[in-house]
N, C-alpha and C. Protein backbone atom coordinates (compact mmCIF):
# COMPACT_ATOMS: atom_id res chain seq x y z
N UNK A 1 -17.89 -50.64 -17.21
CA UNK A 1 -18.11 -49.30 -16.72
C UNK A 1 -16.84 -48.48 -16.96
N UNK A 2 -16.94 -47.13 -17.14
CA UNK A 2 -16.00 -46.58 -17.86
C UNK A 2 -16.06 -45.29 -16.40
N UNK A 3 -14.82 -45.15 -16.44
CA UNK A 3 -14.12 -44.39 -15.44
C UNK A 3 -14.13 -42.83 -15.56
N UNK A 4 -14.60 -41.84 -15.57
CA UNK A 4 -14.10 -40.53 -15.89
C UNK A 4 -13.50 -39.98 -14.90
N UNK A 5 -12.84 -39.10 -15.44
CA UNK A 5 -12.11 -37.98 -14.64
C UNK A 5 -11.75 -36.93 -13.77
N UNK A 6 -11.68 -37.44 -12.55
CA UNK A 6 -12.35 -36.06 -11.98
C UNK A 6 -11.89 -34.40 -11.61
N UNK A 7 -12.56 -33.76 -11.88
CA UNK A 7 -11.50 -32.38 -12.00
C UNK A 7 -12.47 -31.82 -10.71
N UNK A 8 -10.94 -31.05 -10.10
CA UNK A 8 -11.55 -30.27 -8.66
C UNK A 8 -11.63 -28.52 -9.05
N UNK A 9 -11.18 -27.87 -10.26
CA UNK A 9 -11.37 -26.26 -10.37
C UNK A 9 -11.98 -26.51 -11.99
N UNK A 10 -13.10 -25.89 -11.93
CA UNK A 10 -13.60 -25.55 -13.54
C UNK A 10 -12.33 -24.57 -14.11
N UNK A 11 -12.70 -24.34 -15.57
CA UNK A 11 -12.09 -23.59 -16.23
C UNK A 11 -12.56 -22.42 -16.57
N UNK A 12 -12.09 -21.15 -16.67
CA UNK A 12 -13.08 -19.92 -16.83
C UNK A 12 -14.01 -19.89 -17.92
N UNK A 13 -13.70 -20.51 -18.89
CA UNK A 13 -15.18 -20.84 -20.01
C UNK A 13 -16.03 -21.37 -19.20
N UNK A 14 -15.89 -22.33 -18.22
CA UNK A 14 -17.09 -23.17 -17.72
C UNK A 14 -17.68 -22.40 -16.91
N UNK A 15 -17.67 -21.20 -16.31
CA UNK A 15 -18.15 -20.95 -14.85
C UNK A 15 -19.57 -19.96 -15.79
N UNK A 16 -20.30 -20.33 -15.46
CA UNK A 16 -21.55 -19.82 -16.13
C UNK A 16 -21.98 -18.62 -14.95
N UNK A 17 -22.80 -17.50 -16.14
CA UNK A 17 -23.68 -16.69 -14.95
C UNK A 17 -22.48 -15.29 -14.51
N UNK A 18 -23.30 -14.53 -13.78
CA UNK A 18 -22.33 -13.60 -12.92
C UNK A 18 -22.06 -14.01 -11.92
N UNK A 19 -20.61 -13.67 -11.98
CA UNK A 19 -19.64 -13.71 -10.58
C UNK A 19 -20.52 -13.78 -9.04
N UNK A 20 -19.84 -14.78 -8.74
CA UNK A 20 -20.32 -14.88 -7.00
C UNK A 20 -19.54 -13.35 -6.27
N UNK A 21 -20.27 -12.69 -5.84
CA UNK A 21 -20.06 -11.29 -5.30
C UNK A 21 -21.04 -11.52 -3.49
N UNK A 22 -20.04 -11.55 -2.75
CA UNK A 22 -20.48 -11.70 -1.54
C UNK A 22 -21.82 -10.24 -1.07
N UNK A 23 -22.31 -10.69 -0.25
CA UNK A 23 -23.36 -9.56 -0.03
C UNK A 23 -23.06 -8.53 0.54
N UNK A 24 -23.34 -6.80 0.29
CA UNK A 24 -23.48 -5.70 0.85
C UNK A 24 -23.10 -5.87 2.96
N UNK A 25 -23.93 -7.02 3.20
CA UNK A 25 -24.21 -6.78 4.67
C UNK A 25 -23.03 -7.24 5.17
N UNK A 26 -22.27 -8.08 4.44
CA UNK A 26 -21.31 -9.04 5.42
C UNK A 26 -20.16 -7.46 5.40
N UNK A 27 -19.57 -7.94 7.08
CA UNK A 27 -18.98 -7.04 7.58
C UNK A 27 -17.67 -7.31 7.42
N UNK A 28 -16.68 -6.26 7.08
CA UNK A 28 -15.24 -6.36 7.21
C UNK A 28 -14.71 -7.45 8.43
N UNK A 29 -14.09 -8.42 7.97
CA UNK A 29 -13.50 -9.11 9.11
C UNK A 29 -12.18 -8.91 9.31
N UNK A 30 -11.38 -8.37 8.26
CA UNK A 30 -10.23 -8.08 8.54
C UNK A 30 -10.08 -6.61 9.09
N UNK A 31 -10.04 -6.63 10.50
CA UNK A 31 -9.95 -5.91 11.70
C UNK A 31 -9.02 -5.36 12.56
N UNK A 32 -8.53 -4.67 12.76
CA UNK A 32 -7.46 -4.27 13.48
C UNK A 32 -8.02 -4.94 14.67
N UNK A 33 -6.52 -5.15 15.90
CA UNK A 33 -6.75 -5.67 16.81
C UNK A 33 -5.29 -5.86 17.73
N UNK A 34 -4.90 -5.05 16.97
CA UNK A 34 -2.76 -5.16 17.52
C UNK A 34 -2.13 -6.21 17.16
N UNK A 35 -0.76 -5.68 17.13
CA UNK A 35 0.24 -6.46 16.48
C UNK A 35 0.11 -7.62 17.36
N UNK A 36 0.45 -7.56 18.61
CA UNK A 36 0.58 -9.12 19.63
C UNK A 36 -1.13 -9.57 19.39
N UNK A 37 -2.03 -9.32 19.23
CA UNK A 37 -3.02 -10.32 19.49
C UNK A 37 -3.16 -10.85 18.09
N UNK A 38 -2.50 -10.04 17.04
CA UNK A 38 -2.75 -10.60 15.59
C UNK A 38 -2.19 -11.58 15.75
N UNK A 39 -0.35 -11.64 15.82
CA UNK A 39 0.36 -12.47 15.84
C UNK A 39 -0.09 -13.68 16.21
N UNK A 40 -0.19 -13.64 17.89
CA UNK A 40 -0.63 -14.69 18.65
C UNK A 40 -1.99 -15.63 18.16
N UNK A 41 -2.73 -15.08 17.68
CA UNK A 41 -4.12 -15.66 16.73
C UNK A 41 -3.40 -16.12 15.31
N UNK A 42 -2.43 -15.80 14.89
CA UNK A 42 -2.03 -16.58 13.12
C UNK A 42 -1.09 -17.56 14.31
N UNK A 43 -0.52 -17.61 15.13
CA UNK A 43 0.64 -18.49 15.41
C UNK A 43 -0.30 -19.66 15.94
N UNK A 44 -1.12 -19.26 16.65
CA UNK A 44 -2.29 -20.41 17.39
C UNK A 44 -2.81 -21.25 16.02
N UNK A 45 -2.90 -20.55 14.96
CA UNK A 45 -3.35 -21.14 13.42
C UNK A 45 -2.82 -21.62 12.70
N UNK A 46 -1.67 -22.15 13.08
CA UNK A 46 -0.74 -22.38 12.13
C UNK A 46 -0.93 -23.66 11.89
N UNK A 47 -1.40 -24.45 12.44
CA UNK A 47 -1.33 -26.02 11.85
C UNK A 47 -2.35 -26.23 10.62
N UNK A 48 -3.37 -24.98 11.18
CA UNK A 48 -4.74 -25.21 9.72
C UNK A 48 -4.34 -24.23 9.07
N UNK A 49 -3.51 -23.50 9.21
CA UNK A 49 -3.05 -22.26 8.05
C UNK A 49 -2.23 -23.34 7.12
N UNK A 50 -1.13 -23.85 7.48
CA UNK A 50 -0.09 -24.53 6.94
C UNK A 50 -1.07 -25.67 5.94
N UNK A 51 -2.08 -26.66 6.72
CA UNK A 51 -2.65 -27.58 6.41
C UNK A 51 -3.98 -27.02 5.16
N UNK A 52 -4.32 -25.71 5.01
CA UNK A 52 -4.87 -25.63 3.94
C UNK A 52 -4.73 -24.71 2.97
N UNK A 53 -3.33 -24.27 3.32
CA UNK A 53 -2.17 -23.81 1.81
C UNK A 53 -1.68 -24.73 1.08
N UNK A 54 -1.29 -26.10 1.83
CA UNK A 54 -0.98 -27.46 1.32
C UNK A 54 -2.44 -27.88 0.68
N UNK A 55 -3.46 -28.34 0.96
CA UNK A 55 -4.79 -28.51 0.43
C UNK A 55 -5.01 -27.58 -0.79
N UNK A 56 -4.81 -26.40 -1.22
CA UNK A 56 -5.19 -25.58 -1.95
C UNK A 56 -4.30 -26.33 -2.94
N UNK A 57 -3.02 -26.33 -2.98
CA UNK A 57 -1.89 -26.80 -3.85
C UNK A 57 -2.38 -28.26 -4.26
N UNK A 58 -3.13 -28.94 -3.74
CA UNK A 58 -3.03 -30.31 -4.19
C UNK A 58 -2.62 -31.24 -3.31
N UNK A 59 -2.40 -30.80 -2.12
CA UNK A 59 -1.78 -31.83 -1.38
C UNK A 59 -2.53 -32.83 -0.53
N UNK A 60 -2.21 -34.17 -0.42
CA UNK A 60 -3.27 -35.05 0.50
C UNK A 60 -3.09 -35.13 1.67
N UNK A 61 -2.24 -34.54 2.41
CA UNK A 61 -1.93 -34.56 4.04
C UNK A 61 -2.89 -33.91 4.73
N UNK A 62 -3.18 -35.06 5.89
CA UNK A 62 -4.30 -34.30 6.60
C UNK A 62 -3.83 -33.67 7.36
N UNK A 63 -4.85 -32.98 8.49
CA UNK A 63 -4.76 -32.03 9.72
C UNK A 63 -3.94 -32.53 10.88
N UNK A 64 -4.36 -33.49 11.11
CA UNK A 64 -3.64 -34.55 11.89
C UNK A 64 -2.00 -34.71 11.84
N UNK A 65 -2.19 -35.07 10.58
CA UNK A 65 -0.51 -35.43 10.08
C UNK A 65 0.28 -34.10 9.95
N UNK A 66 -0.52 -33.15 9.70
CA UNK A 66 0.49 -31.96 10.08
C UNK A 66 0.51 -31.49 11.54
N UNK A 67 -0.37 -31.98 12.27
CA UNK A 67 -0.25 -31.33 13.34
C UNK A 67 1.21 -32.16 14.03
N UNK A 68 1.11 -33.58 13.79
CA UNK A 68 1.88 -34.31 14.05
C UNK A 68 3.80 -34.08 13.01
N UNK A 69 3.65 -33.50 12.14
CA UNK A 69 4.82 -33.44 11.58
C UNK A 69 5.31 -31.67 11.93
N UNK A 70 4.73 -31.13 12.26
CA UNK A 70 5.21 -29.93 13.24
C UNK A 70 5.71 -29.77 14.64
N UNK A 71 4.81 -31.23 15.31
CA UNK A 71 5.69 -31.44 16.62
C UNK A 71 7.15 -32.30 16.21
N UNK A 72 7.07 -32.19 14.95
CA UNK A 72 8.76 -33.20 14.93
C UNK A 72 8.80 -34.07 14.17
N UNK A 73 7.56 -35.30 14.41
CA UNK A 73 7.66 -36.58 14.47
C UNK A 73 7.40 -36.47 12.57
N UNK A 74 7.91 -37.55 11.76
CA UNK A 74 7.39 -38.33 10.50
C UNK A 74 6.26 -38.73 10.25
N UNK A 75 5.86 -38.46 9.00
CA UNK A 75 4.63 -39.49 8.96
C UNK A 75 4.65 -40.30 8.00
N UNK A 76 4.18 -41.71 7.88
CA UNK A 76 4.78 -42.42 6.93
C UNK A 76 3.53 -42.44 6.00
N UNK A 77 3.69 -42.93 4.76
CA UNK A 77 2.95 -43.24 3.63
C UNK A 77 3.57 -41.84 2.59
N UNK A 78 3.80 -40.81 2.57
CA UNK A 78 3.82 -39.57 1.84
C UNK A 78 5.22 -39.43 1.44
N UNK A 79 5.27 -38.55 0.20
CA UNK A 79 6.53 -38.02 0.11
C UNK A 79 7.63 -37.47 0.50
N UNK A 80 9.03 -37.38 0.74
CA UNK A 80 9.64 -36.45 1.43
C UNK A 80 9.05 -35.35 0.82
N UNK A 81 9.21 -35.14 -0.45
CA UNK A 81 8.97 -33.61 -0.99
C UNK A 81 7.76 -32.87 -0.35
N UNK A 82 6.62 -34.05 -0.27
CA UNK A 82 5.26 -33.69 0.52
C UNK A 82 5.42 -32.47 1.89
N UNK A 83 6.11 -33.69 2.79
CA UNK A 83 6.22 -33.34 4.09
C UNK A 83 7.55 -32.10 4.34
N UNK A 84 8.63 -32.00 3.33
CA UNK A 84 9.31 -30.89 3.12
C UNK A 84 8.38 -29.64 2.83
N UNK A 85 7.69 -30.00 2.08
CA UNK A 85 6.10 -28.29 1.55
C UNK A 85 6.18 -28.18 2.88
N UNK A 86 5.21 -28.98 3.65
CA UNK A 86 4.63 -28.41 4.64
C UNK A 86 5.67 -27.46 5.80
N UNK A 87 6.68 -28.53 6.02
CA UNK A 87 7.56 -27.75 7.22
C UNK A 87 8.10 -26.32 6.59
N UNK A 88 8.44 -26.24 5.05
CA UNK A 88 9.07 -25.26 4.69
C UNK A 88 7.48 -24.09 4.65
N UNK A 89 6.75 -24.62 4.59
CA UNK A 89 5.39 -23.68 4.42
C UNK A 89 5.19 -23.05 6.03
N UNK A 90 5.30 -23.97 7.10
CA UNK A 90 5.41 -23.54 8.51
C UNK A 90 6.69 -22.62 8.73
N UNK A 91 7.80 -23.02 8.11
CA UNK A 91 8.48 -22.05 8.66
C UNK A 91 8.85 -20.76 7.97
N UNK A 92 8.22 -20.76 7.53
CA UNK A 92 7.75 -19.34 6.34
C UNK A 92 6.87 -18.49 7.02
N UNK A 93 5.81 -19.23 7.51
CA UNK A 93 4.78 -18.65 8.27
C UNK A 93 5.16 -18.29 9.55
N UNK A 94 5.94 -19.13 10.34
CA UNK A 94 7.00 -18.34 11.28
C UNK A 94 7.23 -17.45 11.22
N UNK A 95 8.44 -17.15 10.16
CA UNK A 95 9.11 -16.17 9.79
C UNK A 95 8.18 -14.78 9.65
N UNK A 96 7.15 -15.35 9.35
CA UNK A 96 6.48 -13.85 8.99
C UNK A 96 5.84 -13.87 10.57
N UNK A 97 5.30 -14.20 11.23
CA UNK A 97 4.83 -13.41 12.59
C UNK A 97 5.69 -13.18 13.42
N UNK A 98 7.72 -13.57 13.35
CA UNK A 98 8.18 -12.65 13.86
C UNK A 98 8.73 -11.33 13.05
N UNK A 99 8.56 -11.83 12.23
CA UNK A 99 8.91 -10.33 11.36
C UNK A 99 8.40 -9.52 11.78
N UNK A 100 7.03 -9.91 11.75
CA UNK A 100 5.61 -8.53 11.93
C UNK A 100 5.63 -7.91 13.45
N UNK A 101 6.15 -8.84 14.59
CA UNK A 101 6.83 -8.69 16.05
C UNK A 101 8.06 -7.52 15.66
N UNK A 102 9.09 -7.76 14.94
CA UNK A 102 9.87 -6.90 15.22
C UNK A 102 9.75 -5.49 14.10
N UNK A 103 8.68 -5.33 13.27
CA UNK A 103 8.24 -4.68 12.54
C UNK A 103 7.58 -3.84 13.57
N UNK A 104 6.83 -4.39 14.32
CA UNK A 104 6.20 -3.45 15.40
C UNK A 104 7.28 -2.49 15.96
N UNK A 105 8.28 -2.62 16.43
CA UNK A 105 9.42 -2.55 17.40
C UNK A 105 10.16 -1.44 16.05
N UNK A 106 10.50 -1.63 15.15
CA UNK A 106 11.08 -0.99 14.60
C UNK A 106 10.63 0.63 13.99
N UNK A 107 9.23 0.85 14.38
CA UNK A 107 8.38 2.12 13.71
C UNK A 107 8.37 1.96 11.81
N UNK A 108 7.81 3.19 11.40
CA UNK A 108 7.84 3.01 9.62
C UNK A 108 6.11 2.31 9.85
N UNK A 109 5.58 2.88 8.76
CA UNK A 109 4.18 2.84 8.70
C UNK A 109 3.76 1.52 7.78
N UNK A 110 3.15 0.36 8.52
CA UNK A 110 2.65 -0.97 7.50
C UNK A 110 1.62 -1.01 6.69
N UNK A 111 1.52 -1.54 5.57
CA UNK A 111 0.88 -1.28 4.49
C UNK A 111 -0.71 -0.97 5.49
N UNK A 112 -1.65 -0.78 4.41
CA UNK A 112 -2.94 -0.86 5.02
C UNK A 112 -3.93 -2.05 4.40
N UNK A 113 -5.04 -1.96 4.74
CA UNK A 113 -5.67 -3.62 4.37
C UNK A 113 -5.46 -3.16 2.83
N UNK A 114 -6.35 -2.44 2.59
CA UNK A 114 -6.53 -2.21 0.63
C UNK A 114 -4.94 -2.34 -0.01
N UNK A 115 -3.88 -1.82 0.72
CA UNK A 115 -2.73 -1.61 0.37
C UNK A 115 -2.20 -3.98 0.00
N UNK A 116 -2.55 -4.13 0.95
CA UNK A 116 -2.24 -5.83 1.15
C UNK A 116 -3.09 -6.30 0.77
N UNK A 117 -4.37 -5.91 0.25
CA UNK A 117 -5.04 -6.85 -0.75
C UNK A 117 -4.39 -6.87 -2.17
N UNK A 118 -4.08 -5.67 -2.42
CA UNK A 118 -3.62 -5.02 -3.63
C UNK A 118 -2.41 -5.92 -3.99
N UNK A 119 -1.33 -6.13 -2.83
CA UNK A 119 -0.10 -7.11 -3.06
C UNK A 119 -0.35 -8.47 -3.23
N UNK A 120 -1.41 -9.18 -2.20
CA UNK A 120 -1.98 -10.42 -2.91
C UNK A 120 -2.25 -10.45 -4.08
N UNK A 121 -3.32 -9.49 -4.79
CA UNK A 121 -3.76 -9.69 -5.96
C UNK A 121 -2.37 -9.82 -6.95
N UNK A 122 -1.55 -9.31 -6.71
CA UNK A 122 -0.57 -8.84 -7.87
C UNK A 122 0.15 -10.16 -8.03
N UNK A 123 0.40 -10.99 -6.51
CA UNK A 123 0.89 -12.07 -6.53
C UNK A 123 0.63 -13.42 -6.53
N UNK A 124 -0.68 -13.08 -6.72
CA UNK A 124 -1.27 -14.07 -6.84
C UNK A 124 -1.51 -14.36 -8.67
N UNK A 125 -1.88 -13.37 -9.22
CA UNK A 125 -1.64 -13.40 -10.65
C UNK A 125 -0.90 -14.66 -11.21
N UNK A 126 -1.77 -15.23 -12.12
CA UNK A 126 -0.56 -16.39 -13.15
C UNK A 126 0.11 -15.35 -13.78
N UNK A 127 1.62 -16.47 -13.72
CA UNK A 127 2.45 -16.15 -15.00
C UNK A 127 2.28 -16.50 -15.85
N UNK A 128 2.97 -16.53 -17.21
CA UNK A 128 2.69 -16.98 -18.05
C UNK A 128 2.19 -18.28 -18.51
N UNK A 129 2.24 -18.81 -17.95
CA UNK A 129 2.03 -20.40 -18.45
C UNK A 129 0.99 -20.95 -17.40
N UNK A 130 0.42 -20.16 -16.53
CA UNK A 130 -1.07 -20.08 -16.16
C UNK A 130 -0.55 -20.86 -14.38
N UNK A 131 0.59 -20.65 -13.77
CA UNK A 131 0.63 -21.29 -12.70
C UNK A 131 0.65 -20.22 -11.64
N UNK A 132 0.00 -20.68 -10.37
CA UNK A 132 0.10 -19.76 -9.88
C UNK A 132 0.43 -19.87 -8.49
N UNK A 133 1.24 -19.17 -7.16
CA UNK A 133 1.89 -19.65 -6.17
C UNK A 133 0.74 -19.24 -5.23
N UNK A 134 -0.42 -19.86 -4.59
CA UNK A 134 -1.10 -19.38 -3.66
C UNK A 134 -0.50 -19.30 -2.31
N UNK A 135 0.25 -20.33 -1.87
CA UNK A 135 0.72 -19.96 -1.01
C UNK A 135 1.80 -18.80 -0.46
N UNK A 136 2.50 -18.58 -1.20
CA UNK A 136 3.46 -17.42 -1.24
C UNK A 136 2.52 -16.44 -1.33
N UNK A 137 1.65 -16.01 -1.99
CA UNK A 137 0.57 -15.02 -1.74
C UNK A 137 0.41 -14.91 -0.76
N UNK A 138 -0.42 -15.83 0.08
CA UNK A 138 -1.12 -15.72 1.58
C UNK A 138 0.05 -15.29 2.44
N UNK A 139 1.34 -16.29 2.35
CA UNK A 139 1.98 -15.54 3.21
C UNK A 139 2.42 -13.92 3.29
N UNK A 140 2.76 -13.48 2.14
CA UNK A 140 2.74 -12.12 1.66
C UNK A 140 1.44 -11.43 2.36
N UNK A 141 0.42 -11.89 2.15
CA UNK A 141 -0.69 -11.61 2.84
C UNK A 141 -0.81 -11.12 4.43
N UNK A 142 -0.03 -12.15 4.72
CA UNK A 142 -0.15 -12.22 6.50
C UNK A 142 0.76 -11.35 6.88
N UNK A 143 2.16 -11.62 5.86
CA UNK A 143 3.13 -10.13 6.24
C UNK A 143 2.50 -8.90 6.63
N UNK A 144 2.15 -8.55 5.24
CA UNK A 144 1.60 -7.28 5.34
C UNK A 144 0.25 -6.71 6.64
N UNK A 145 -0.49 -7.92 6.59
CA UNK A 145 -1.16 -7.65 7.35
C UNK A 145 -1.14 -7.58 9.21
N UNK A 146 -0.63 -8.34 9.16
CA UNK A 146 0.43 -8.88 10.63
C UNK A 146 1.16 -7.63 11.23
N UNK A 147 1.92 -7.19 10.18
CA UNK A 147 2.37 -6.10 10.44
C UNK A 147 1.80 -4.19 11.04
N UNK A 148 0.60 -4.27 10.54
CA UNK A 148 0.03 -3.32 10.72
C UNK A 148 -1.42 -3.89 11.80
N UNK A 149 -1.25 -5.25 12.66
CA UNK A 149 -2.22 -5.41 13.65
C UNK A 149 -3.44 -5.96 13.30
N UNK A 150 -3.62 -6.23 11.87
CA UNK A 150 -4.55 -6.73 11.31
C UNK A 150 -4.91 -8.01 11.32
N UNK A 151 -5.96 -8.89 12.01
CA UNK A 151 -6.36 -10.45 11.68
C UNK A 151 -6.07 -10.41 10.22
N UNK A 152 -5.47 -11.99 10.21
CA UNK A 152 -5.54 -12.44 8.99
C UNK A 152 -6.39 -13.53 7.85
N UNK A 153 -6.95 -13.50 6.64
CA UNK A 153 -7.85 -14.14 6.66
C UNK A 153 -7.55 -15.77 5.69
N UNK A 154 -8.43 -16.54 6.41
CA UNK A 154 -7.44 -17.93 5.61
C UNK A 154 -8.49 -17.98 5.02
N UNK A 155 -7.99 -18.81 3.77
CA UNK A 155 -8.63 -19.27 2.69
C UNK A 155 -8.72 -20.55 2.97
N UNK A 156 -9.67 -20.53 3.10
CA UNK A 156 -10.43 -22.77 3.60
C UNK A 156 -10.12 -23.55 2.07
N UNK A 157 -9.63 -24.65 2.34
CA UNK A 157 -9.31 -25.53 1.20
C UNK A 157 -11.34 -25.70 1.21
N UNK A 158 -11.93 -26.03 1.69
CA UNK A 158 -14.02 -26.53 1.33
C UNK A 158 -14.12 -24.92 0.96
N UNK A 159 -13.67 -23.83 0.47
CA UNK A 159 -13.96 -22.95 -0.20
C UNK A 159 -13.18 -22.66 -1.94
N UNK A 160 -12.62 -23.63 -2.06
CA UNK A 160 -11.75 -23.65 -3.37
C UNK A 160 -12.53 -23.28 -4.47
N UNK A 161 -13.93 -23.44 -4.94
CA UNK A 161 -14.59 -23.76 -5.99
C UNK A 161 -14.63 -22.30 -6.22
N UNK A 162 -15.24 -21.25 -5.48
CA UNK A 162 -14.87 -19.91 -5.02
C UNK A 162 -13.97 -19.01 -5.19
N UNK A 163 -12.86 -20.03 -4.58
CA UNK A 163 -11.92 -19.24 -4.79
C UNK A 163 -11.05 -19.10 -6.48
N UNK A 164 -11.41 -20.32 -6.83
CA UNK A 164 -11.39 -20.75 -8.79
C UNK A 164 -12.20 -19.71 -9.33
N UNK A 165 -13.11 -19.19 -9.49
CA UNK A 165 -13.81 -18.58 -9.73
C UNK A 165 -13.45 -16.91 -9.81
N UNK A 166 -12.97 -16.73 -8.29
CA UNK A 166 -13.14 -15.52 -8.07
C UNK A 166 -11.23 -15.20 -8.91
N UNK A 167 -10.52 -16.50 -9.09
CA UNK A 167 -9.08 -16.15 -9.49
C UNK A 167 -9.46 -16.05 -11.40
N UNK A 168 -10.37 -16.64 -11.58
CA UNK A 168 -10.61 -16.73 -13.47
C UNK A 168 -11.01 -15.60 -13.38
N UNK A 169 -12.25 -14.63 -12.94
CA UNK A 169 -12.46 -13.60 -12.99
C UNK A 169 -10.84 -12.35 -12.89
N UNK A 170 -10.21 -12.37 -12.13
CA UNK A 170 -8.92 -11.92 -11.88
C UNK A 170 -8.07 -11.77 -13.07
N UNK A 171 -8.11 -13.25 -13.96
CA UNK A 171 -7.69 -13.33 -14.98
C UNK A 171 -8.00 -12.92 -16.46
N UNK A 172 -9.73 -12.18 -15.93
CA UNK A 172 -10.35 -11.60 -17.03
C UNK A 172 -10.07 -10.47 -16.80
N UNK A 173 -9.45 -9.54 -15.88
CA UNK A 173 -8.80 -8.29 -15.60
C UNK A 173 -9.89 -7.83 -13.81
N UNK A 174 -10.85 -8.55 -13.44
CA UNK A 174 -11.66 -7.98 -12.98
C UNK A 174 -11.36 -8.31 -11.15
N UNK A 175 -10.38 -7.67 -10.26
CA UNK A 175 -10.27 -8.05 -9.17
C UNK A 175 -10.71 -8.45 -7.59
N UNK A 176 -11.53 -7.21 -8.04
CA UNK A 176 -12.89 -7.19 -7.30
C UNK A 176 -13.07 -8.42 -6.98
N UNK A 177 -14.11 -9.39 -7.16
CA UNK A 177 -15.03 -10.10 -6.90
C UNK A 177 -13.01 -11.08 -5.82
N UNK A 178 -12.09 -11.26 -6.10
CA UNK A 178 -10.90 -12.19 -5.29
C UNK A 178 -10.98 -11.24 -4.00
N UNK A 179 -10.91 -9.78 -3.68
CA UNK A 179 -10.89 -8.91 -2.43
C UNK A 179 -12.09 -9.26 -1.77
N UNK A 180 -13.07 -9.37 -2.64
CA UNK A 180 -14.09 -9.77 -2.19
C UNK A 180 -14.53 -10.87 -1.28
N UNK A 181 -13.77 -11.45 -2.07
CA UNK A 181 -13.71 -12.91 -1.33
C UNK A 181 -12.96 -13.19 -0.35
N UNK A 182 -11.67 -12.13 -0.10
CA UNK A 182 -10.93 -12.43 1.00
C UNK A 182 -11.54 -11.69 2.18
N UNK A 183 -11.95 -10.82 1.70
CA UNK A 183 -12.76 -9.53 2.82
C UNK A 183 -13.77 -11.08 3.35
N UNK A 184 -14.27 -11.69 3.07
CA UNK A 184 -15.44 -12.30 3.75
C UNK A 184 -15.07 -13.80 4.25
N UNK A 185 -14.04 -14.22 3.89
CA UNK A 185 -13.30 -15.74 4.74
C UNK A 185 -13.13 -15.01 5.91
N UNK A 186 -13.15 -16.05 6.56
CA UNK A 186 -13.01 -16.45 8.36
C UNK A 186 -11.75 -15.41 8.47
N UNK A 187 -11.22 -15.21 9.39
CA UNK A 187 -10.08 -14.84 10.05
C UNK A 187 -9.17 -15.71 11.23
N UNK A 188 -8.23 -15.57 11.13
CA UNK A 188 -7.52 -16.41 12.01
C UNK A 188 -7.37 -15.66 13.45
């Protein structure tokens, strides 16, 4: 018996058909709601925010094990480099909900949603050689959005196939259908 290969994102030749375009009815979820209740809702999220920016990237650490390597403790079987992503990915994500705390405090007007989709998209973009930093996006994401009181919306690692899709389209010039897609994920 012969083994094949398994691949988790098609390639944009492969994705047959028109673009998955979420429906007319589904409602804006990214919502104003104030700076402290935004905050406090991404900070309450942070173990599955952290745990499926790592998932998106490739990573095998579960929910568990991050919940457990944020209270402190090691987890054995994994890489340092592994378990370095994650804490440096948490404290990134830190960093940005007090930012967006003292962003409040400081006045000066925060982007708006279209304004912070617009900066995801840009940064989310491959460079040249087709790689691309999702996580640094999202957090950029949450900045901006955090900042101006806005829920923020996570991208579920069991939505990847989607989100492949909606990033090849991106790469055919067409952005739409990625806003699209963020406008309609969950919110934290």
């Amino acid at each position: 018996m012969t083994r094949t290969p398994l691949r988790t994102a098609p390639d944009a030749r492969e994705l047959p058909g028109p673009p998955l375009i979420p429906p007319v009815t589904v409602r804006d979820r990214i919502r104003r709601v104030g700076v402290t209740e935004a905050v406090a809702s991404f900070t309450r999220a942070l173990p599955r925010l952290v745990w499926n920016m790592t998932a998106l990237e490739h990573g095998a650490i579960t929910l568990p094990e991050v919940h457990t390597l944020l209270g402190g403790v090691t987890v054995g079987g994994y890489l340092l480099d592994e378990e370095r992503r994650v804490l440096d990915l948490a404290s990134r994500c830190t960093r940005c909900a007090r930012a967006a705390g003292t962003a409040q405090a400081g006045g000066g007007a925060p982007p708006t949603v279209q304004e912070a989709l617009a900066h995801y998209v840009e940064n989310v973009a491959a460079d040249g050689e087709g790689r691309r930093d999702l996580a640094s996006a999202q957090i950029g994401l949450a900045t901006d959005l955090l900042a101006g009181g806005h829920r923020v919306p996570l991208v579920p690692r069991s939505r990847r196939i989607e989100l492949d899709h909606a990033l090849a389209t991106l790469d055919r010039g067409d952005p739409a259908e990625l806003v699209g897609f963020l406008r309609d994920c969950a919110v934290l």
